[in-house]
Protein backbone atom coordinates (compact mmCIF):
# COMPACT_ATOMS: atom_id res chain seq x y z
CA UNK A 1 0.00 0.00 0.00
CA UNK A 2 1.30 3.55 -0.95
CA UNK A 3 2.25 5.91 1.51
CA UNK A 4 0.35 8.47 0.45
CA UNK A 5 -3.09 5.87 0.36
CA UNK A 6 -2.12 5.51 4.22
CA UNK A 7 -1.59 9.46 4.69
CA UNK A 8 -4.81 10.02 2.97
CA UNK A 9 -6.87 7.01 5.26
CA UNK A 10 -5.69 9.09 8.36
CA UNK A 11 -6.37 12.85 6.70
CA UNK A 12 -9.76 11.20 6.57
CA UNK A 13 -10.24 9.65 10.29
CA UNK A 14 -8.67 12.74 11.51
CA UNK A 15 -11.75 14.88 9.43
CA UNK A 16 -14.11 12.38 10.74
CA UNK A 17 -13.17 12.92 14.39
CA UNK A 18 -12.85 16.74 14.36
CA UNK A 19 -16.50 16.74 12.56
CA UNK A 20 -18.05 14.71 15.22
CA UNK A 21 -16.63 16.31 18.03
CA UNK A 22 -17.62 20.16 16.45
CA UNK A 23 -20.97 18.96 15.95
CA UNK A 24 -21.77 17.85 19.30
CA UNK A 25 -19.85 20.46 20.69
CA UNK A 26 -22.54 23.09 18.83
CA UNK A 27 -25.53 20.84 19.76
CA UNK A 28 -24.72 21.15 22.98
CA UNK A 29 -24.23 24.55 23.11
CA UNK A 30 -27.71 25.04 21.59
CA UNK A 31 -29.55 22.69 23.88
CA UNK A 32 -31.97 24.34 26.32
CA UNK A 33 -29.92 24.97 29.57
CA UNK A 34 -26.91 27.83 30.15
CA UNK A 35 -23.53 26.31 30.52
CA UNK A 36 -22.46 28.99 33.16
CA UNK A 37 -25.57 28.09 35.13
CA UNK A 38 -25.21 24.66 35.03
CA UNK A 39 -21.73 24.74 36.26
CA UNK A 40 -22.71 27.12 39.13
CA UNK A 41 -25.48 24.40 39.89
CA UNK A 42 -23.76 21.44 39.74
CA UNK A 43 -19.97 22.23 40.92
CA UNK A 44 -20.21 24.79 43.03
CA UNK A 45 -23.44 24.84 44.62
CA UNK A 46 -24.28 21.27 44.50
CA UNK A 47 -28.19 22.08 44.07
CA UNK A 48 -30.45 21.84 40.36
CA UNK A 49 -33.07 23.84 42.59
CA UNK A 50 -30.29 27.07 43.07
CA UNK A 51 -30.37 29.65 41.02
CA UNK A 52 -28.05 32.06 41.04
CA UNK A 53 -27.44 35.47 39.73
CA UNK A 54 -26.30 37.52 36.47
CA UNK A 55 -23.41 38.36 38.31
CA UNK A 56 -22.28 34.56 38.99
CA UNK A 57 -23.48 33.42 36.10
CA UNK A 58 -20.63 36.20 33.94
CA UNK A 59 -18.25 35.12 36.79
CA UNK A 60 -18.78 31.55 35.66
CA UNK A 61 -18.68 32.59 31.89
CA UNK A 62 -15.54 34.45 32.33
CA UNK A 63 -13.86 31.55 34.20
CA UNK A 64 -14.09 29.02 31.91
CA UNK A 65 -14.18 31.19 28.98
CA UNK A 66 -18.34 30.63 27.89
CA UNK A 67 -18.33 34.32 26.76
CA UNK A 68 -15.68 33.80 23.94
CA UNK A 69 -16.73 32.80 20.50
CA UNK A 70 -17.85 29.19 19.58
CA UNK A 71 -15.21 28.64 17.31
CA UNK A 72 -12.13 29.88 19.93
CA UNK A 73 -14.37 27.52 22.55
CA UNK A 74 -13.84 24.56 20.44
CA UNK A 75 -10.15 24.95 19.75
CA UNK A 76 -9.08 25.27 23.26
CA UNK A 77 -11.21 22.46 24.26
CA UNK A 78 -9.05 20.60 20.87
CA UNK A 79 -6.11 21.71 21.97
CA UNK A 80 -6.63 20.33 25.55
CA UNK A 81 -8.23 16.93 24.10
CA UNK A 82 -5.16 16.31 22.29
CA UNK A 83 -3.13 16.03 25.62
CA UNK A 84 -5.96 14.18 27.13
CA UNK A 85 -7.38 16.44 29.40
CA UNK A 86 -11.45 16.98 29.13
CA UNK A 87 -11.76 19.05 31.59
CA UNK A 88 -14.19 18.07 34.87
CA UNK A 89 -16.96 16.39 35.09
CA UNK A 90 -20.01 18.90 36.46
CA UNK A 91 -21.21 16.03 38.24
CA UNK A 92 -18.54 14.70 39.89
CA UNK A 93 -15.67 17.29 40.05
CA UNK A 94 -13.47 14.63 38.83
CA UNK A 95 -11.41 14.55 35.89
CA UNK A 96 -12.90 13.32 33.12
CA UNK A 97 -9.82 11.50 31.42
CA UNK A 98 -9.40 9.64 34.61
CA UNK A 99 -12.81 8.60 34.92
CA UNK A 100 -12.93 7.96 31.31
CA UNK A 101 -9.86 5.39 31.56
CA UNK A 102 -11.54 3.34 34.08
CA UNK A 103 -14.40 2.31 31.59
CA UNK A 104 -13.01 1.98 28.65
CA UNK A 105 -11.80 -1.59 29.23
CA UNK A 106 -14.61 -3.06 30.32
CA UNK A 107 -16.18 -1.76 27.49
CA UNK A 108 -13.32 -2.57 24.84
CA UNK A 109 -13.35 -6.33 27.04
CA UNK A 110 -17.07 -6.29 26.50
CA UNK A 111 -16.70 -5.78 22.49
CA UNK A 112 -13.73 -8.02 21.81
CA UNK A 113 -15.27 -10.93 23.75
CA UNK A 114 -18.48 -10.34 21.37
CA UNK A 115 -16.62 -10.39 18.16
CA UNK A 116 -15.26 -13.36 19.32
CA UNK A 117 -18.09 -15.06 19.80
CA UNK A 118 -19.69 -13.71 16.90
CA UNK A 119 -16.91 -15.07 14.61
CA UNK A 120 -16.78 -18.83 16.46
CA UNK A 121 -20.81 -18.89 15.57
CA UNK A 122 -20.19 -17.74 11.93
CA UNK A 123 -17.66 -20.34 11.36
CA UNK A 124 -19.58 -22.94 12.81
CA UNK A 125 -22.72 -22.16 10.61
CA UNK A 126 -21.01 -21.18 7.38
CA UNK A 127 -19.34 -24.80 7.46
CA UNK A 128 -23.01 -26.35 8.54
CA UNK A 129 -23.95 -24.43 5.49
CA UNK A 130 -22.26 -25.77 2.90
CA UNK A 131 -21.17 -29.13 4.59
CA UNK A 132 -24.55 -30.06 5.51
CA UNK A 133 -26.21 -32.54 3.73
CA UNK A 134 -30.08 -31.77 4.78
CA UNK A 135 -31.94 -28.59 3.64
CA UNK A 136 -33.33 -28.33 6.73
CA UNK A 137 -29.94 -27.71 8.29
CA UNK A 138 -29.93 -24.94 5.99
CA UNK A 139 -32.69 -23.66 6.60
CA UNK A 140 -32.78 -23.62 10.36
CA UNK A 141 -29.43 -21.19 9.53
CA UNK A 142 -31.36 -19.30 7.48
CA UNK A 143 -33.79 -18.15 10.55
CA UNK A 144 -31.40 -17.96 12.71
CA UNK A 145 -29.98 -15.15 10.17
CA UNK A 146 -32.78 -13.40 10.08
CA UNK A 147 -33.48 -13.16 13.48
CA UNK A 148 -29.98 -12.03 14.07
CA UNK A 149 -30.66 -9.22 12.15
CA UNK A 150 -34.45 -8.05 12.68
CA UNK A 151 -34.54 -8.46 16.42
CA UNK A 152 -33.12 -5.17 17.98
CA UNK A 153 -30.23 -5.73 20.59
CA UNK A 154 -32.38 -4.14 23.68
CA UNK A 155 -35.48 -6.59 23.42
CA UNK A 156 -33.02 -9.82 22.68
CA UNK A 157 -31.36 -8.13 26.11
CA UNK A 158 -34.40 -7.86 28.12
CA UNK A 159 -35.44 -11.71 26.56
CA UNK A 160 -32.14 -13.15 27.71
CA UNK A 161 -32.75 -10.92 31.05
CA UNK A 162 -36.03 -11.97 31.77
CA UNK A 163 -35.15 -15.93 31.07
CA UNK A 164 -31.60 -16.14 32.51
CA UNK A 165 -32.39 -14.28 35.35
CA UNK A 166 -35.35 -13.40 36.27
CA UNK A 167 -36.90 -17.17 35.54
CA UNK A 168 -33.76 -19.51 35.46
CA UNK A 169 -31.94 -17.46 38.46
CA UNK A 170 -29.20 -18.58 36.45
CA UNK A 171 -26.94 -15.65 35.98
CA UNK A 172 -26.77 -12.14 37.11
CA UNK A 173 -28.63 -9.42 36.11
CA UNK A 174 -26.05 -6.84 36.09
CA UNK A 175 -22.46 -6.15 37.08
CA UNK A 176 -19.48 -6.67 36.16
CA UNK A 177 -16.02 -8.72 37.14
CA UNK A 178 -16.39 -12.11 36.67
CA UNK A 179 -17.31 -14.63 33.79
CA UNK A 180 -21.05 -14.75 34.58
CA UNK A 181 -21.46 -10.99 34.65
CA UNK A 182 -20.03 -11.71 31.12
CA UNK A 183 -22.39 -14.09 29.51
CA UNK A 184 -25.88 -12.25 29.08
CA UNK A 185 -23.87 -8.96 27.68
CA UNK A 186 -21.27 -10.88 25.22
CA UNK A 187 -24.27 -13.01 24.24
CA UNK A 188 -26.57 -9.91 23.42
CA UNK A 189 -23.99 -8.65 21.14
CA UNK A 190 -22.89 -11.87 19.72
CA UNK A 191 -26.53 -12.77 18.84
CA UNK A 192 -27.24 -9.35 17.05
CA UNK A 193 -24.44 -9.23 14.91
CA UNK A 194 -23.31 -12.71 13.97
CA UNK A 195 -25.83 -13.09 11.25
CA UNK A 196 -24.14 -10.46 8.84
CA UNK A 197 -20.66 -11.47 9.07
CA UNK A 198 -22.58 -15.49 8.37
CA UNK A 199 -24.40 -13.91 5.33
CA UNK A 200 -21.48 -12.85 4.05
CA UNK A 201 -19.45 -15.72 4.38
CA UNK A 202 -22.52 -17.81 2.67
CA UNK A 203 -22.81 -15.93 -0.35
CA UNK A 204 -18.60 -15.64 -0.59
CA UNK A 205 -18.62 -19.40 -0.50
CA UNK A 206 -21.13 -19.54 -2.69
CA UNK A 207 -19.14 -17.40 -5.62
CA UNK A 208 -15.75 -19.36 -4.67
CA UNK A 209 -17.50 -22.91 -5.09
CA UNK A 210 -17.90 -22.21 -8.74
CA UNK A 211 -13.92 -21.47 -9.17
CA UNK A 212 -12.66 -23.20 -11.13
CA UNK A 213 -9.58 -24.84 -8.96
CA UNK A 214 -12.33 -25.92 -7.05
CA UNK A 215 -14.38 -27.21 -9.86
CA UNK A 216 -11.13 -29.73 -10.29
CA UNK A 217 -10.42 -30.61 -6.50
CA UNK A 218 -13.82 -31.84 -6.19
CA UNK A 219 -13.51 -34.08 -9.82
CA UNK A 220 -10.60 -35.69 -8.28
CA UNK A 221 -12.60 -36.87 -5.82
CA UNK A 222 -11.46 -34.78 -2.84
CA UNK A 223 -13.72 -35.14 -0.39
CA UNK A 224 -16.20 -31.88 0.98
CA UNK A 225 -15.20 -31.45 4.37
CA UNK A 226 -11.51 -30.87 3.38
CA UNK A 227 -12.25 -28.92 0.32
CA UNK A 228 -14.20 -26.40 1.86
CA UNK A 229 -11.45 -26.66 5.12
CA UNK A 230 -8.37 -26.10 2.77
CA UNK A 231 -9.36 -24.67 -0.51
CA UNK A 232 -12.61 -23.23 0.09
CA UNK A 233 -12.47 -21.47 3.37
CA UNK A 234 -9.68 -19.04 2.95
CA UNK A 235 -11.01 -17.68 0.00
CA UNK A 236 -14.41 -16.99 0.99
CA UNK A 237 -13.36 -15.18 4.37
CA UNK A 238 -12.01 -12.58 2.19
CA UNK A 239 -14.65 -10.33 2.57
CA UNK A 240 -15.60 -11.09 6.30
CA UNK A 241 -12.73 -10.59 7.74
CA UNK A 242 -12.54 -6.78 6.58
CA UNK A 243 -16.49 -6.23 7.65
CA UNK A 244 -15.47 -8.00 10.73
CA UNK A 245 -12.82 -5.32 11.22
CA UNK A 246 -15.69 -2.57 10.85
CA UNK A 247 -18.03 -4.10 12.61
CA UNK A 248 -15.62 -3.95 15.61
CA UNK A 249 -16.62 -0.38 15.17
CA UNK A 250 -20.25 -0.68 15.31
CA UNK A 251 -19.72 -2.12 19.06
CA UNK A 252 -17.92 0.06 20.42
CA UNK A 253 -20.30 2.51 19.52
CA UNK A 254 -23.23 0.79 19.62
CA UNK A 255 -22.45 -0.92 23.07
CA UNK A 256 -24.56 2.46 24.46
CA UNK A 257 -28.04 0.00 24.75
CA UNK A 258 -26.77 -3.25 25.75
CA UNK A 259 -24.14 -1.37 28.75
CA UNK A 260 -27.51 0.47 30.21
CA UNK A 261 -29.55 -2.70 30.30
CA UNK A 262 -26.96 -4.33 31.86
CA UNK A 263 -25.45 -1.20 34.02
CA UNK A 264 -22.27 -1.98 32.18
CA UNK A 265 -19.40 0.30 33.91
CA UNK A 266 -18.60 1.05 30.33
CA UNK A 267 -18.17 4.41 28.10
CA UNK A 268 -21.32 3.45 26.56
CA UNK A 269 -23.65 3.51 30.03
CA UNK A 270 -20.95 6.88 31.32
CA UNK A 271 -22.67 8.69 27.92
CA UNK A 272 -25.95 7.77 29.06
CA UNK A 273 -25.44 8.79 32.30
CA UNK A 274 -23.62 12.32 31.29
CA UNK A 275 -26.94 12.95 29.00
CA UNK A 276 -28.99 12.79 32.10
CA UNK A 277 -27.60 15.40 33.89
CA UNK A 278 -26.10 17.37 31.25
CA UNK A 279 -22.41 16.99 31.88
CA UNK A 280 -21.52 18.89 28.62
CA UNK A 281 -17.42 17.92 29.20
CA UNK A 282 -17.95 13.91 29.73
CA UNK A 283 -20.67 14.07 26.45
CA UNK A 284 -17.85 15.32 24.43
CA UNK A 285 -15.21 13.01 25.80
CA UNK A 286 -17.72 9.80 25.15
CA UNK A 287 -18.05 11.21 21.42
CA UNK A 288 -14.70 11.59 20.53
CA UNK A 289 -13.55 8.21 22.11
CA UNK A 290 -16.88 6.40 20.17
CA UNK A 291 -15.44 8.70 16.61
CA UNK A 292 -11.90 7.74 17.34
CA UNK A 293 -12.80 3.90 17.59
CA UNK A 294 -15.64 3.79 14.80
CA UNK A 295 -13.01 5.74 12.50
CA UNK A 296 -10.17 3.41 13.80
CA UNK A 297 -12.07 0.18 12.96
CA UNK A 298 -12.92 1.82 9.51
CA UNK A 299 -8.96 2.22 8.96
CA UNK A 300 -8.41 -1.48 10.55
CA UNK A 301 -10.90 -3.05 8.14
CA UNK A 302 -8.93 -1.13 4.80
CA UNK A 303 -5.40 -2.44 6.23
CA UNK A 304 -6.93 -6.25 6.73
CA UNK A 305 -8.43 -6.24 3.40
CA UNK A 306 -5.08 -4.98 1.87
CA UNK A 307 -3.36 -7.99 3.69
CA UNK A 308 -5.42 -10.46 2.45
CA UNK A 309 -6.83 -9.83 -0.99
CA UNK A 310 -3.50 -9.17 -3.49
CA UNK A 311 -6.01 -7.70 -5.81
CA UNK A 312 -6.88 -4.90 -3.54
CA UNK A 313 -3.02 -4.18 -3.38
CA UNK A 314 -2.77 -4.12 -7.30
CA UNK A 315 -5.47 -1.78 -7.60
CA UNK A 316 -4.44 0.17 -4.94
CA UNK A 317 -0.52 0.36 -6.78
């Protein structure tokens, strides 16, 4: 891959962040609520019910700089996000990087277990797919596809909830630091994404079988369980592996649901939380971690699929 294909991919995440971060920095700005006045509230009165004069409220402005233009606003919080420091939390009068830190590995443990999973059950039912010799094997796979994809990832969380849980008394209903506390969140996401990265695989398989190096291994008699293990397998995760990459990206953002319903000590449920009571400096912290990893996985899934597919890398030349 040229250098300048590489300098270009990051010119482009780099865009992608600063846009996201801008435009939640205005939409914030332009929700109903003044900054000054919720920072007088919230840090140093410690009351919603307060409310406190035009004089504190320009003392506030003045101190953290609310009066200056929207534009200077956002590049001095930039310039401060790009040593890590986002300020302090309104709510807790803690800084936010620090409080930050502490969730993002449960949430980046959370998505990688997930993708995990979600891979292992794609295997398993892309080589039931094509090694299987009954249709209804196939088409059992088929609904479990589709219900994969149509059934939203907060009612398949409150399913698993209500039968794991609340019936079964099996495992917990939330937490978080040891294998069981685990299971029902990994499985939520697992369940709602595994059926794209299977579709894919199918229909890849489905375009390599007709190859013809494969045409010959099979009229030589080689048998189906190693063709589609050696010859078939490699070839068709092509394209998965690359959306697989992406998708990466989709859970880290998307994680937002499945942390509240489980009160996940993630980013994800600390976004949800911030947009409760308004805590303008952790909102724009969430965002740019959730732009920075959706953009990341986006630059991930280019680099895989230049690894793997020489064509790509010919093109690309």
């Amino acid at each position: 891959m040229q250098h300048s294909y590489i300098l270009k991919r990051l010119g482009l995440m780099a865009l992608t962040i600063l846009c996201a971060t801008f435009l939640t920095f205005v939409m914030l700005r332009l929700t109903p609520g003044d900054p000054a006045d919720l920072i007088l509230k919230k840090v140093f009165v410690g009351s919603e019910e307060y409310v406190g004069s035009q004089d504190e409220r320009s003392v506030m402005e003045e101190r953290y700089g609310l009066n200056q233009p929207l534009f200077v606003q956002y590049g001095r919080w930039l310039g401060q996000a790009a040593t890590l420091d986002f300020g302090h939390s309104y709510t807790s009068g803690q800084r936010v990087s620090q409080e930050l830190g502490l969730r993002v590995w449960p949430t980046l443990s959370l998505a990688f277990s997930a993708m995990a999973v979600s891979l292992a059950v794609t295997l398993l039912l892309g080589a039931l797919y094509n090694l299987a010799p009954f249709r209804g094997v196939k088409t059992a796979i088929n609904l479990s596809i589709v219900g994969s994809i149509a059934i939203p990832n907060f009612y398949l969380a409150l399913l698993l909830v209500l039968m794991f849980s609340l019936r079964l008394d099996l495992l917990p209903v939330s937490g978080y630091g040891t294998l069981a506390h685990y299971i029902l969140p990994v499985a939520t996401l697992a369940c709602t994404y595994f059926g794209y990265t299977t579709t894919i695989l199918n229909d890849s398989a489905t375009q390599v079988r007709s190859q013809e190096y494969i045409l010959t291994a099979r009229s030589k008699g080689l048998a189906p369980a190693p063709l589609f293990s050696r010859h078939m397998l490699r070839n068709s995760l092509v394209p998965v592996v690359p959306y697989a990459a992406l998708q990466l990206g989709y859970m880290l953002g998307g994680v937002v649901v499945v942390e509240t319903v489980f009160s996940w000590p993630g980013v994800g449920k600390y976004l949800v939380d911030s947009l409760q009571s308004k805590d303008m400096p952790v909102i724009q912290a969430c965002i740019a971690f959730i732009a920075l990893a959706f953009s990341g996985a986006n630059l991930l899934a280019d680099l895989v699929l230049w690894l793997m597919d020489p064509r790509v890398r010919f093109t690309r030349s």
